[in-house]
PDB file of N, CA and C in Angstrom:
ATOM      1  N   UNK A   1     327.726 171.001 -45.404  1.00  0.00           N
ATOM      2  CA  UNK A   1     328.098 169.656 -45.000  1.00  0.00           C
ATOM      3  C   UNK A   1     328.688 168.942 -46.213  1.00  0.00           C
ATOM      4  N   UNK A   2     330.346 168.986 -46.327  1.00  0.00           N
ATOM      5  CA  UNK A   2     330.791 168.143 -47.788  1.00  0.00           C
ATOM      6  C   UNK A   2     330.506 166.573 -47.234  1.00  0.00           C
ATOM      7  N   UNK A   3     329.816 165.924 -46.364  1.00  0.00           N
ATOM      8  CA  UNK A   3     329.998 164.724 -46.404  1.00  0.00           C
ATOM      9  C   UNK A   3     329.212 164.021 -46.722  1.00  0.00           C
ATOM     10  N   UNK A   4     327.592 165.064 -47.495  1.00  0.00           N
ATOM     11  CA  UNK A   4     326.979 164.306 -48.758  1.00  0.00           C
ATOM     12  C   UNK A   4     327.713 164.633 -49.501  1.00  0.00           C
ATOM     13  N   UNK A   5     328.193 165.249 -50.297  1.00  0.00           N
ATOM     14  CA  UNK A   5     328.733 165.000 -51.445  1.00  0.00           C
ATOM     15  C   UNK A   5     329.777 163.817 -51.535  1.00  0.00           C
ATOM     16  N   UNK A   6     330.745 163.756 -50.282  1.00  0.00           N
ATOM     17  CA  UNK A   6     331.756 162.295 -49.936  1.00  0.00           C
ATOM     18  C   UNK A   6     331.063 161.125 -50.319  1.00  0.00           C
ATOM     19  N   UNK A   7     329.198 161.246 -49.472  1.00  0.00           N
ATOM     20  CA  UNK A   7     328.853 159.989 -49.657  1.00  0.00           C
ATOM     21  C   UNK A   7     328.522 159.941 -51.516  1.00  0.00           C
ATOM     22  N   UNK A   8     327.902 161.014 -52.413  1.00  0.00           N
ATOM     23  CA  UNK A   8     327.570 160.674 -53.336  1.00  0.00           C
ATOM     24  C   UNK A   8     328.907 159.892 -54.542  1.00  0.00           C
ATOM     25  N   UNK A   9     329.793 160.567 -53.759  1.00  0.00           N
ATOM     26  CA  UNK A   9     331.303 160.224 -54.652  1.00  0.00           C
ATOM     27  C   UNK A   9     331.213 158.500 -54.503  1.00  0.00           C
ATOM     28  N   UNK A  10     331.069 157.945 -53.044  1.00  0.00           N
ATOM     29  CA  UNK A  10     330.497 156.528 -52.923  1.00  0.00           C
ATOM     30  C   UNK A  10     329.683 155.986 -53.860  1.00  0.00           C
ATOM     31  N   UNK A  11     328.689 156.351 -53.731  1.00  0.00           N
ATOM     32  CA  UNK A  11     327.627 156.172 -54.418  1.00  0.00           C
ATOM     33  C   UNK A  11     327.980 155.586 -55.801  1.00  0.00           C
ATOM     34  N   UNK A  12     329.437 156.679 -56.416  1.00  0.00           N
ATOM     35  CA  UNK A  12     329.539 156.923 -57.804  1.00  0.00           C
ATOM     36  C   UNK A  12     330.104 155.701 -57.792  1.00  0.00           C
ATOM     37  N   UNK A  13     331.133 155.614 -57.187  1.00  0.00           N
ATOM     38  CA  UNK A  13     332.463 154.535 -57.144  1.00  0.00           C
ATOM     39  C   UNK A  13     331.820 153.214 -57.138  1.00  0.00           C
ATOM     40  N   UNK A  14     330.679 152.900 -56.450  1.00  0.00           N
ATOM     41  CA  UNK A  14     330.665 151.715 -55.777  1.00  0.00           C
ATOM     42  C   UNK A  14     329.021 151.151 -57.344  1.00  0.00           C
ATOM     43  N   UNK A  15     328.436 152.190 -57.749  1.00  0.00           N
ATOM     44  CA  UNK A  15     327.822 152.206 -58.920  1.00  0.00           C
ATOM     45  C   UNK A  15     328.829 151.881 -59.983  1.00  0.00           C
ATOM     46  N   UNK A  16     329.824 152.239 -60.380  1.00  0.00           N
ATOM     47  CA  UNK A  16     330.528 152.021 -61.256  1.00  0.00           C
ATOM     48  C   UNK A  16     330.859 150.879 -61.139  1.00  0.00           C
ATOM     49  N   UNK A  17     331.579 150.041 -59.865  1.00  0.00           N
ATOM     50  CA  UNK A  17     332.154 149.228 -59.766  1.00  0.00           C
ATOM     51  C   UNK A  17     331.216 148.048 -59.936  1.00  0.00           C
ATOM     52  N   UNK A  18     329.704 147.758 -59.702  1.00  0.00           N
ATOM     53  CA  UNK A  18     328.578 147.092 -60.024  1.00  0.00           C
ATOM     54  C   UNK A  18     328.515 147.133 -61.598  1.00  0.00           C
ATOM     55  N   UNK A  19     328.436 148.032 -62.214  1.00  0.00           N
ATOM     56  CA  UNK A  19     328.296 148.054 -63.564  1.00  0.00           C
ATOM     57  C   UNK A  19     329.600 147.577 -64.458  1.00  0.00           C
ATOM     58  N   UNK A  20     330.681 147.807 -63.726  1.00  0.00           N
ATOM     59  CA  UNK A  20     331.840 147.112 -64.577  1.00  0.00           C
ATOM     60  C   UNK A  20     331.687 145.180 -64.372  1.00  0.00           C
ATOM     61  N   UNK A  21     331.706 145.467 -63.348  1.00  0.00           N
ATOM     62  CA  UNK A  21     331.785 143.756 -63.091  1.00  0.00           C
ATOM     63  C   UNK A  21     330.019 143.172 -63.497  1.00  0.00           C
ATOM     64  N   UNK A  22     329.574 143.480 -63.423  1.00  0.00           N
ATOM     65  CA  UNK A  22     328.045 143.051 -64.129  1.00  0.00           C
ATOM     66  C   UNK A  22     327.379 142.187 -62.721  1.00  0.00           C
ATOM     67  N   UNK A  23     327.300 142.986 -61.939  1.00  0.00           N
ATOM     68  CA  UNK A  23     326.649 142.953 -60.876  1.00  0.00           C
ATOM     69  C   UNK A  23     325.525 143.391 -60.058  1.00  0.00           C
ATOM     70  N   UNK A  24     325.098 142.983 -59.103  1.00  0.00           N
ATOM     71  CA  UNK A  24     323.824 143.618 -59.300  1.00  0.00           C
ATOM     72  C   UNK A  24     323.362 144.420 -58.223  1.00  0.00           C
ATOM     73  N   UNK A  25     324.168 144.644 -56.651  1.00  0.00           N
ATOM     74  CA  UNK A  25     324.283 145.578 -55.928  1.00  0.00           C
ATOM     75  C   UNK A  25     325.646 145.358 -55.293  1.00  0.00           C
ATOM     76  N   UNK A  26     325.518 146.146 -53.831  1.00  0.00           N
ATOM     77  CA  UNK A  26     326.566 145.743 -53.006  1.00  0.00           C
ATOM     78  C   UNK A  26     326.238 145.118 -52.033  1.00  0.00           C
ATOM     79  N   UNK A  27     326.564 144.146 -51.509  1.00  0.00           N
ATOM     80  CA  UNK A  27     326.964 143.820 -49.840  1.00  0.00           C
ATOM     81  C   UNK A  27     327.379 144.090 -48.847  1.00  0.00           C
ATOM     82  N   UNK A  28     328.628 144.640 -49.075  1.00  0.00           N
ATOM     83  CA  UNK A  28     329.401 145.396 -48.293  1.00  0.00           C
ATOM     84  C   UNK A  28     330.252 146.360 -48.697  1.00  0.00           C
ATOM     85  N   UNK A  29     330.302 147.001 -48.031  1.00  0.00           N
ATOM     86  CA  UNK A  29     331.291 148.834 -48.480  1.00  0.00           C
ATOM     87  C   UNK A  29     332.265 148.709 -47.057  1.00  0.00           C
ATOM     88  N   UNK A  30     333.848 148.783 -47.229  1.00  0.00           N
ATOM     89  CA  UNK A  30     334.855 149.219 -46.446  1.00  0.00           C
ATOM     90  C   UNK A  30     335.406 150.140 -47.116  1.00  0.00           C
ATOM     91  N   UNK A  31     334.999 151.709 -45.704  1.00  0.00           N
ATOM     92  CA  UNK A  31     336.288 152.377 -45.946  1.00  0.00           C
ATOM     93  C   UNK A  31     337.465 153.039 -44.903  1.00  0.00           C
ATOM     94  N   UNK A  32     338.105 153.652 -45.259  1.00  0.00           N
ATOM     95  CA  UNK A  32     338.741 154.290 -44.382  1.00  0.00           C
ATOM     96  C   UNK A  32     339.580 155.258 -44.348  1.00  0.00           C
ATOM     97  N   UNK A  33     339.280 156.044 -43.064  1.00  0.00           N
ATOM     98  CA  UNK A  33     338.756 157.777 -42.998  1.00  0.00           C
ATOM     99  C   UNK A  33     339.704 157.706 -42.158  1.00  0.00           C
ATOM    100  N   UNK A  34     340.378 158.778 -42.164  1.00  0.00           N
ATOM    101  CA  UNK A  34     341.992 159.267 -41.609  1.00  0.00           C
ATOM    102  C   UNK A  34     341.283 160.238 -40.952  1.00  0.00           C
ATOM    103  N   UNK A  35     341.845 160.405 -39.795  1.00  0.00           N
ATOM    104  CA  UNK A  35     341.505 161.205 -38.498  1.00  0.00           C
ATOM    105  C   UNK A  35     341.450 162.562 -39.350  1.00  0.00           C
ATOM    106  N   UNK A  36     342.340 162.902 -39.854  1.00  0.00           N
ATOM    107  CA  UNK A  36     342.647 164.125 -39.866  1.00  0.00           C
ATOM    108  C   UNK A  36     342.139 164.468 -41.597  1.00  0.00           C
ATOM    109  N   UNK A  37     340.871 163.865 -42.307  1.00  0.00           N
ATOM    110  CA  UNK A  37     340.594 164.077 -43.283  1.00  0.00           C
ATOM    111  C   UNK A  37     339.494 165.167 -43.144  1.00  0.00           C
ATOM    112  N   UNK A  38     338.891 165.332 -41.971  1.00  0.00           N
ATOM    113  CA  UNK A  38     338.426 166.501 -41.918  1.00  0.00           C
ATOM    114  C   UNK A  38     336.840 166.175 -42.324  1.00  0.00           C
ATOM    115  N   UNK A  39     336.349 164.775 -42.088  1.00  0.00           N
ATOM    116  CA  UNK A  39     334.985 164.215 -41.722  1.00  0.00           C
ATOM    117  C   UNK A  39     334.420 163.736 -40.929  1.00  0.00           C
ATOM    118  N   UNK A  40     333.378 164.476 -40.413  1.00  0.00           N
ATOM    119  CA  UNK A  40     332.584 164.055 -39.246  1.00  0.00           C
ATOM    120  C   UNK A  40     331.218 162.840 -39.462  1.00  0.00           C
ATOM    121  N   UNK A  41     331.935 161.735 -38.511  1.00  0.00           N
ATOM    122  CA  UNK A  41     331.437 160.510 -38.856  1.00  0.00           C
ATOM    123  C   UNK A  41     329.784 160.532 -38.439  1.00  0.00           C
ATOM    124  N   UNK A  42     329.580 161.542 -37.876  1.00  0.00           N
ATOM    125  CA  UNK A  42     327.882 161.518 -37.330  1.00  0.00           C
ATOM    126  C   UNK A  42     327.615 162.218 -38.861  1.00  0.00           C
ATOM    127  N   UNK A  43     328.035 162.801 -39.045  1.00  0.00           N
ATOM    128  CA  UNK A  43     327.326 164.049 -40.172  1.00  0.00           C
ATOM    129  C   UNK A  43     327.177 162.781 -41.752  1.00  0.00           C
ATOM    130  N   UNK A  44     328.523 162.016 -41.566  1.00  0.00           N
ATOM    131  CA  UNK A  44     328.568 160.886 -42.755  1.00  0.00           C
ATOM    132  C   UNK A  44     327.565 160.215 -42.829  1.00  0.00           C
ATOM    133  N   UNK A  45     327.677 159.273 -41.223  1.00  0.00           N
ATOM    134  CA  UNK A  45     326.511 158.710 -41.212  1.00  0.00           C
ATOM    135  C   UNK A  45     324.853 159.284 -41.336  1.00  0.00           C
ATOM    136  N   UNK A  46     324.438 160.501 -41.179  1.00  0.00           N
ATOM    137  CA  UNK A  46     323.029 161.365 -41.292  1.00  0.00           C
ATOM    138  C   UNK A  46     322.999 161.022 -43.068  1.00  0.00           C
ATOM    139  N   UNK A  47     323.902 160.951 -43.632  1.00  0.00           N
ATOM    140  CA  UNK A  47     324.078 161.971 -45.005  1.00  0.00           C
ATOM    141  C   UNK A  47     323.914 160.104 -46.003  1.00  0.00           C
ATOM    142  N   UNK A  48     324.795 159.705 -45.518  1.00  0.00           N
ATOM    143  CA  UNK A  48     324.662 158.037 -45.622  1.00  0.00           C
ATOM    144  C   UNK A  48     323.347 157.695 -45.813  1.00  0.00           C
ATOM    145  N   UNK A  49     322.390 157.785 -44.568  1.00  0.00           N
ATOM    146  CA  UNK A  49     321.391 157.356 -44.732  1.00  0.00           C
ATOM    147  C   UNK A  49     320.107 158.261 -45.391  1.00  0.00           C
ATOM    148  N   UNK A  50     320.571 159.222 -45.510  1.00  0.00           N
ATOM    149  CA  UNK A  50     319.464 160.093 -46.852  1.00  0.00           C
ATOM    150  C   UNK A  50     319.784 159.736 -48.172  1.00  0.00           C
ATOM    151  N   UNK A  51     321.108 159.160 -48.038  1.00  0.00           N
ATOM    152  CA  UNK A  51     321.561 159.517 -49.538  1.00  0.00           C
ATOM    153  C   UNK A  51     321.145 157.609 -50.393  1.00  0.00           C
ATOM    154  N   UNK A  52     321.650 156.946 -49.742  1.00  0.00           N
ATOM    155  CA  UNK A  52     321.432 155.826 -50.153  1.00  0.00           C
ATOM    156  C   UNK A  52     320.462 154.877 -50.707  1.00  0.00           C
ATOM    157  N   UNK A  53     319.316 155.429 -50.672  1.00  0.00           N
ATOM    158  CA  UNK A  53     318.317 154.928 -50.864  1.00  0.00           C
ATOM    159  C   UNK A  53     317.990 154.884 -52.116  1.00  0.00           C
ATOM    160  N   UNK A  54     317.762 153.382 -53.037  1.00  0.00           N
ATOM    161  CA  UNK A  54     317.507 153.129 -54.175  1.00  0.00           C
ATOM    162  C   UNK A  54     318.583 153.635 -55.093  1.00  0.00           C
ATOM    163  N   UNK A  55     319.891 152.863 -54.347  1.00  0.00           N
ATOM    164  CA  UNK A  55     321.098 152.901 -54.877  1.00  0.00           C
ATOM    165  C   UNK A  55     321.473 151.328 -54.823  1.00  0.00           C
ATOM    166  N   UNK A  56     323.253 151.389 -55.328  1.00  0.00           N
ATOM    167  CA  UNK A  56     323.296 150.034 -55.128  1.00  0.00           C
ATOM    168  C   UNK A  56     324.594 149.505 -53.723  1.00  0.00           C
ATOM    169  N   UNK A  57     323.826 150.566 -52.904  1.00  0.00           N
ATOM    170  CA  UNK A  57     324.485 150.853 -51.466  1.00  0.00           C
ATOM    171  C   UNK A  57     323.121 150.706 -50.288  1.00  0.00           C
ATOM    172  N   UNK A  58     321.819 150.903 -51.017  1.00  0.00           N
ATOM    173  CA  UNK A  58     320.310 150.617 -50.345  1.00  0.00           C
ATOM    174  C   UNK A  58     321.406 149.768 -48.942  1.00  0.00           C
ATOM    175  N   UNK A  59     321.478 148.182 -49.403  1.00  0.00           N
ATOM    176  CA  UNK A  59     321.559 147.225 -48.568  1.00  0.00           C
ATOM    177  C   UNK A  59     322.771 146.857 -48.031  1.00  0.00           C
ATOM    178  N   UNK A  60     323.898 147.529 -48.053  1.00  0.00           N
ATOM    179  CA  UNK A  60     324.879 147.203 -47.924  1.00  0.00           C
ATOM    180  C   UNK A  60     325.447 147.535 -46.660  1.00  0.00           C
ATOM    181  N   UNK A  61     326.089 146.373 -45.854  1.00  0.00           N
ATOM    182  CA  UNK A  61     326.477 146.304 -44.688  1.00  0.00           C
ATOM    183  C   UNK A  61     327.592 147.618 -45.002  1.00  0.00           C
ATOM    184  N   UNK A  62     327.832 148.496 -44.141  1.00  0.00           N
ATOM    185  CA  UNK A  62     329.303 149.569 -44.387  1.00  0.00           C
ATOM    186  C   UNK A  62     330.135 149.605 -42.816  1.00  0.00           C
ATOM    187  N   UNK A  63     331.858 149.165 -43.273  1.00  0.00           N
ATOM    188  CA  UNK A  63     332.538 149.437 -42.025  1.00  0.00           C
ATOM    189  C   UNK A  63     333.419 150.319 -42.308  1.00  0.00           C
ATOM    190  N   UNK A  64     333.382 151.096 -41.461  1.00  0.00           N
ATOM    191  CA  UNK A  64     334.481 152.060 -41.052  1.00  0.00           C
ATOM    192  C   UNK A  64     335.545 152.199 -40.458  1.00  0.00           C
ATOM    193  N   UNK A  65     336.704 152.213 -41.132  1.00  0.00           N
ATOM    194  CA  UNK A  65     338.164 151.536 -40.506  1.00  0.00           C
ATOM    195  C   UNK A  65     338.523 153.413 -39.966  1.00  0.00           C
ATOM    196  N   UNK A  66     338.618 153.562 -38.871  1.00  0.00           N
ATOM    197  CA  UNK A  66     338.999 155.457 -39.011  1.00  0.00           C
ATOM    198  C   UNK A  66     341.009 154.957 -38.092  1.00  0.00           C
ATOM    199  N   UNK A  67     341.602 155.579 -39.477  1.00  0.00           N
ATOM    200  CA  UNK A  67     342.771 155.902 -39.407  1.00  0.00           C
ATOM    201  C   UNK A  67     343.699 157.160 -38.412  1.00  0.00           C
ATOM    202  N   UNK A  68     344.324 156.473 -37.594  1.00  0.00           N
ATOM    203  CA  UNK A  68     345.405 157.791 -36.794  1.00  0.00           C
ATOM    204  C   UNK A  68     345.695 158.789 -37.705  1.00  0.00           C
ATOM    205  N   UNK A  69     346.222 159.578 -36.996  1.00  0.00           N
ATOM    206  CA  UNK A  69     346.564 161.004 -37.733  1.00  0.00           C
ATOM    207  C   UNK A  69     348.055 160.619 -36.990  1.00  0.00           C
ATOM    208  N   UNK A  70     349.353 160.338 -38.307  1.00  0.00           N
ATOM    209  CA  UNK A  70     350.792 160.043 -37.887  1.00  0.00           C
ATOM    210  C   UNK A  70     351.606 161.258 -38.456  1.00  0.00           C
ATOM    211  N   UNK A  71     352.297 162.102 -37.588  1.00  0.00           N
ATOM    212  CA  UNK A  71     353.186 163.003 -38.333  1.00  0.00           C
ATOM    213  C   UNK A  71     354.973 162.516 -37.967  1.00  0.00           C
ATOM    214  N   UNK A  72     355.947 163.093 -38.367  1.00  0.00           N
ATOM    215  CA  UNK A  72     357.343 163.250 -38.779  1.00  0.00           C
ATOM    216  C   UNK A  72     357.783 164.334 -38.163  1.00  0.00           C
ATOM    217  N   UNK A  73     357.734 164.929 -37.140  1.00  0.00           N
ATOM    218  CA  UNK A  73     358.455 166.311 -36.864  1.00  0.00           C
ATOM    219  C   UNK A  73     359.973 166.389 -37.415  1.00  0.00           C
ATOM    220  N   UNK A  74     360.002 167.900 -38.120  1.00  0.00           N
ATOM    221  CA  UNK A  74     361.296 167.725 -38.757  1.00  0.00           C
ATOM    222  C   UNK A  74     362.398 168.460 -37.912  1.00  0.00           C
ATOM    223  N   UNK A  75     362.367 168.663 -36.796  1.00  0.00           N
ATOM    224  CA  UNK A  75     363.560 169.284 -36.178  1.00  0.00           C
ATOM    225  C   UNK A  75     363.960 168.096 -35.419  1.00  0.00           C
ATOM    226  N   UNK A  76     363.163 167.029 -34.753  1.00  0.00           N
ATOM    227  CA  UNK A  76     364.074 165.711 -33.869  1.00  0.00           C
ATOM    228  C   UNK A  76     363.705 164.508 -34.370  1.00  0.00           C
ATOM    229  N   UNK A  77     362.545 164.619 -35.586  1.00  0.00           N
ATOM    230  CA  UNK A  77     362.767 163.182 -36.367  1.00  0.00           C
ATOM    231  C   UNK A  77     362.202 162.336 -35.400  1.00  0.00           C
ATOM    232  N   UNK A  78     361.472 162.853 -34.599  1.00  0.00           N
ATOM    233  CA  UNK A  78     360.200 161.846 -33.383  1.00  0.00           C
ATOM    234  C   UNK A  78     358.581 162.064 -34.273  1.00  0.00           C
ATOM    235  N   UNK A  79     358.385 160.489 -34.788  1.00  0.00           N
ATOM    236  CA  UNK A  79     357.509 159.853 -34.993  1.00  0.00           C
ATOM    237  C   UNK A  79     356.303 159.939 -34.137  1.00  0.00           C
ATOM    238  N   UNK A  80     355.455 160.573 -34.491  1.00  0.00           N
ATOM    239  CA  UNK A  80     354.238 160.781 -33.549  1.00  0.00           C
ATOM    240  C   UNK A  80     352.701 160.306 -33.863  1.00  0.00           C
ATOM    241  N   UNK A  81     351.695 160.493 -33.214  1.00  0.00           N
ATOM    242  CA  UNK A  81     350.748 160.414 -33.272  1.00  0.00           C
ATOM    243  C   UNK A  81     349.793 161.911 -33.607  1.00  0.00           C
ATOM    244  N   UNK A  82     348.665 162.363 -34.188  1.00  0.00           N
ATOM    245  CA  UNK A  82     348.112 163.514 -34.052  1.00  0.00           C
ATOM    246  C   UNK A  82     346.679 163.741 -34.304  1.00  0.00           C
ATOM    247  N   UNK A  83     345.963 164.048 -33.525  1.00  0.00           N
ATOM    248  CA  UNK A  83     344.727 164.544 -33.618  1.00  0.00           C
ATOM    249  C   UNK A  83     344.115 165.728 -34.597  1.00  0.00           C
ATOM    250  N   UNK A  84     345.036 166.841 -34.560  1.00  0.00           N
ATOM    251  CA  UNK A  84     344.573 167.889 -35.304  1.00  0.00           C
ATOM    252  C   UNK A  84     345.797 168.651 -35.783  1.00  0.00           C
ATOM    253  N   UNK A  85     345.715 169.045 -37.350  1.00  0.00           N
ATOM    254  CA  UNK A  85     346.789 169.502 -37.857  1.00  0.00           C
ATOM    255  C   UNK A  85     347.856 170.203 -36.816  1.00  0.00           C
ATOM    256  N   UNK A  86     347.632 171.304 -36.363  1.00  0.00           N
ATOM    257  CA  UNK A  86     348.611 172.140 -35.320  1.00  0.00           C
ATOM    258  C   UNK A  86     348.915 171.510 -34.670  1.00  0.00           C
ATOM    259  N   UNK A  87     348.838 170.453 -34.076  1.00  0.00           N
ATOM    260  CA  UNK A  87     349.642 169.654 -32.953  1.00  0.00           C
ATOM    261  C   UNK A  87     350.963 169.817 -32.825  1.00  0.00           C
ATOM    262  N   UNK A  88     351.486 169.894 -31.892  1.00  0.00           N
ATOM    263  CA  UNK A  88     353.152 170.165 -31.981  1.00  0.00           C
ATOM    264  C   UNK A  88     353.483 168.752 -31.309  1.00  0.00           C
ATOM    265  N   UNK A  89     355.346 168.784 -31.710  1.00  0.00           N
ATOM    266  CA  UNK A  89     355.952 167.187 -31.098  1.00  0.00           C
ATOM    267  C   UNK A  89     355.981 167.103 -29.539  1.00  0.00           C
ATOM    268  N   UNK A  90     355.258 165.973 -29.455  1.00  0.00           N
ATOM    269  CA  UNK A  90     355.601 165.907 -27.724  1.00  0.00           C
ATOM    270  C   UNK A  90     356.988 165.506 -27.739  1.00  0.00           C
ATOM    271  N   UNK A  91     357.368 165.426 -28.168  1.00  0.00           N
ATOM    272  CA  UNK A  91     358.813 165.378 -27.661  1.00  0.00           C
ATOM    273  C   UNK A  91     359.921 166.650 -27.783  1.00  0.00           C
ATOM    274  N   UNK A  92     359.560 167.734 -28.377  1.00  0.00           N
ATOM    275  CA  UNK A  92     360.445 168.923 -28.686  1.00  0.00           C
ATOM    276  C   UNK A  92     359.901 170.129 -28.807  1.00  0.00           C
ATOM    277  N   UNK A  93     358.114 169.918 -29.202  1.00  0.00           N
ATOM    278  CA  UNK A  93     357.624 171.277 -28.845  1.00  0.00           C
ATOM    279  C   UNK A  93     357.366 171.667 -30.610  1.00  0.00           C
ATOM    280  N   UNK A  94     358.207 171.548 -31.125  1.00  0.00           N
ATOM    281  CA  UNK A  94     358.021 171.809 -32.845  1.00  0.00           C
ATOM    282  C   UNK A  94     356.772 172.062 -32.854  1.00  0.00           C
ATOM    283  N   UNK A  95     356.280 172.615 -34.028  1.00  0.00           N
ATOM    284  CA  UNK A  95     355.720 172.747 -35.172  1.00  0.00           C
ATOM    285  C   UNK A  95     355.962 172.325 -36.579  1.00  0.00           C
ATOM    286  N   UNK A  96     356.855 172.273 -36.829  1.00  0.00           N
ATOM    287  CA  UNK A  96     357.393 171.852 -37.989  1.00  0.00           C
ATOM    288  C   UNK A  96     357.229 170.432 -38.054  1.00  0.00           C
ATOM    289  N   UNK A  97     356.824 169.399 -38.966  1.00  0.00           N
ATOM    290  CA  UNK A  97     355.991 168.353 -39.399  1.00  0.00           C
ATOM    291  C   UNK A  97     355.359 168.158 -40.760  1.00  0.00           C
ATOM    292  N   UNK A  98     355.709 167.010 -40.643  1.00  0.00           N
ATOM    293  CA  UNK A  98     355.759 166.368 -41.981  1.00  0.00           C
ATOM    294  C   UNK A  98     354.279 165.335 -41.488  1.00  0.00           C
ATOM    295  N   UNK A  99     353.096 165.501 -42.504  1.00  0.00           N
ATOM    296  CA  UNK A  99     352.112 164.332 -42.264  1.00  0.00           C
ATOM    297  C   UNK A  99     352.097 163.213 -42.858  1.00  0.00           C
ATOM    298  N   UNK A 100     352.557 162.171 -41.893  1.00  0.00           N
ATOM    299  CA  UNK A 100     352.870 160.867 -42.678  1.00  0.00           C
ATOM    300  C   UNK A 100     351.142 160.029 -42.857  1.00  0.00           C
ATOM    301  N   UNK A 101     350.228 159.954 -42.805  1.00  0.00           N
ATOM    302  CA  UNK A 101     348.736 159.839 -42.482  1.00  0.00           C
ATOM    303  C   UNK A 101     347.980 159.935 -41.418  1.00  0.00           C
ATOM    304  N   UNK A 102     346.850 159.721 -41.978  1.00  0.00           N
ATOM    305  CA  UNK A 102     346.061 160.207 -41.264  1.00  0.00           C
ATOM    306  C   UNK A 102     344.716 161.277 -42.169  1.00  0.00           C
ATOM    307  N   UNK A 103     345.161 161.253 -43.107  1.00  0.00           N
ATOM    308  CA  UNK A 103     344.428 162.472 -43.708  1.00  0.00           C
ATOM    309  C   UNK A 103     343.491 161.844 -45.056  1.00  0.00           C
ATOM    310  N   UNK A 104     343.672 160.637 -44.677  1.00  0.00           N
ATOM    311  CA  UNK A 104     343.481 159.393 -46.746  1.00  0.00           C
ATOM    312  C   UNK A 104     341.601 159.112 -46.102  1.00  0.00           C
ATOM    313  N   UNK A 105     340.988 159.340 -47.255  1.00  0.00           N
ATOM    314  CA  UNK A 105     339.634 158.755 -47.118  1.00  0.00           C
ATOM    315  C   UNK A 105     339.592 157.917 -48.884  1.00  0.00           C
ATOM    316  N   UNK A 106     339.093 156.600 -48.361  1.00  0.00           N
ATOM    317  CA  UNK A 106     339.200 155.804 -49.670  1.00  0.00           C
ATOM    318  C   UNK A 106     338.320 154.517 -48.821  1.00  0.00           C
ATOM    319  N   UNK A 107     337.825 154.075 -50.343  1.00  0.00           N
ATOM    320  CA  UNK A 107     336.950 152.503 -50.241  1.00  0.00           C
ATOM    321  C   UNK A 107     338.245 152.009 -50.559  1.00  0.00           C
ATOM    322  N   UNK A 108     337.911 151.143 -49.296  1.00  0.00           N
ATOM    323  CA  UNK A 108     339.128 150.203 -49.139  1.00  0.00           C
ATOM    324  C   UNK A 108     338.837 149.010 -49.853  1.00  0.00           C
ATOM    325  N   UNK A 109     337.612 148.210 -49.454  1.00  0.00           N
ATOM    326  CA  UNK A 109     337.081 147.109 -50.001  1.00  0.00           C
ATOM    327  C   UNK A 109     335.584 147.214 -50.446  1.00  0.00           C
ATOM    328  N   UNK A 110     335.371 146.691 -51.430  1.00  0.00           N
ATOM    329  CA  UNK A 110     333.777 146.531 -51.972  1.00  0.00           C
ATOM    330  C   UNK A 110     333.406 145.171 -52.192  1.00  0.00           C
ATOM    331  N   UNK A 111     332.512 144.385 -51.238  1.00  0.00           N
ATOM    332  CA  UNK A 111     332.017 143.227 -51.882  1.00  0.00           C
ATOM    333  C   UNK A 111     330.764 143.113 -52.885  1.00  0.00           C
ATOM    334  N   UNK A 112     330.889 142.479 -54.088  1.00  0.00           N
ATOM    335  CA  UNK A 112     329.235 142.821 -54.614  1.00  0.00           C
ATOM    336  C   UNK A 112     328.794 140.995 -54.844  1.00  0.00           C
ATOM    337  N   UNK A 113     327.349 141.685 -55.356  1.00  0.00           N
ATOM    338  CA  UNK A 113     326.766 140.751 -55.253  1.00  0.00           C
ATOM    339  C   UNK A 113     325.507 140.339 -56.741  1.00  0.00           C
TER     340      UNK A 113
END
C-alpha cells in the first residue's frame, strides 16, 4: 500500500511547513489527487488515520479536491476526458494520447495555526 508512505510524505511537508513559519500545528490540509495518480482514496484515508497521530496533522480538518484524468489524442486533436491510462478517443478510437492531467497529487493549500 504506497499510500502510507504518500501520507508520511504529508506528514513531512506539512511538518516542515509548521517549523519554517514557527507554528504550531495545522488546521487544515488541501490536496489534490488526479484521477489517474494511481491512489486509492479508501486505502489514503485507512493510512491517514493510522498515520497521523501525534503529528502536526493530529487535528487537522483535510479536503480532497480529486482531479479528472484530461488527455490530447494525437491523431484528431479531440480533447477528452479519462478514467484509466488505456482509454482510447471517443471520438476516433486512437490510442495514441498525450496526458494533459489528471495524474498530479500535491498539497494544494495548508492552513496553520
Amino acid at each position: 500500500m504506497h499510500e502510507l508512505s504518500v501520507v508520511e510524505n504529508i506528514i513531512n511537508i506539512a511538518t516542515e511547513m509548521v517549523q519554517s513559519h514557527h507554528a504550531t500545528s495545522v488546521d487544515a490540509i488541501e490536496l489534490e489527487i488526479g484521477e489517474l495518480a494511481g491512489i486509492d482514496l479508501s486505502a489514503l484515508e485507512f493510512a491517514w488515520d493510522v498515520s497521523v497521530h501525534d503529528t502536526v496533522l493530529e487535528h487537522a480538518e483535510r479536503k480532497i479536491n480529486r482531479m479528472n484524468g484530461r488527455a490530447l489524442c494525437l491523431v484528431c486533436n479531440n480533447e477528452f476526458d479519462i478514467g484509466q491510462y488505456f482509454d482510447p478517443c471517443p471520438h476516433c478510437g486512437s490510442f495514441r494520447k498525450e496526458i494533459l492531467g489528471g495524474n498530479e497529487m500535491k498539497v494544494k493549500r495548508i492552513t496553520l495555526t
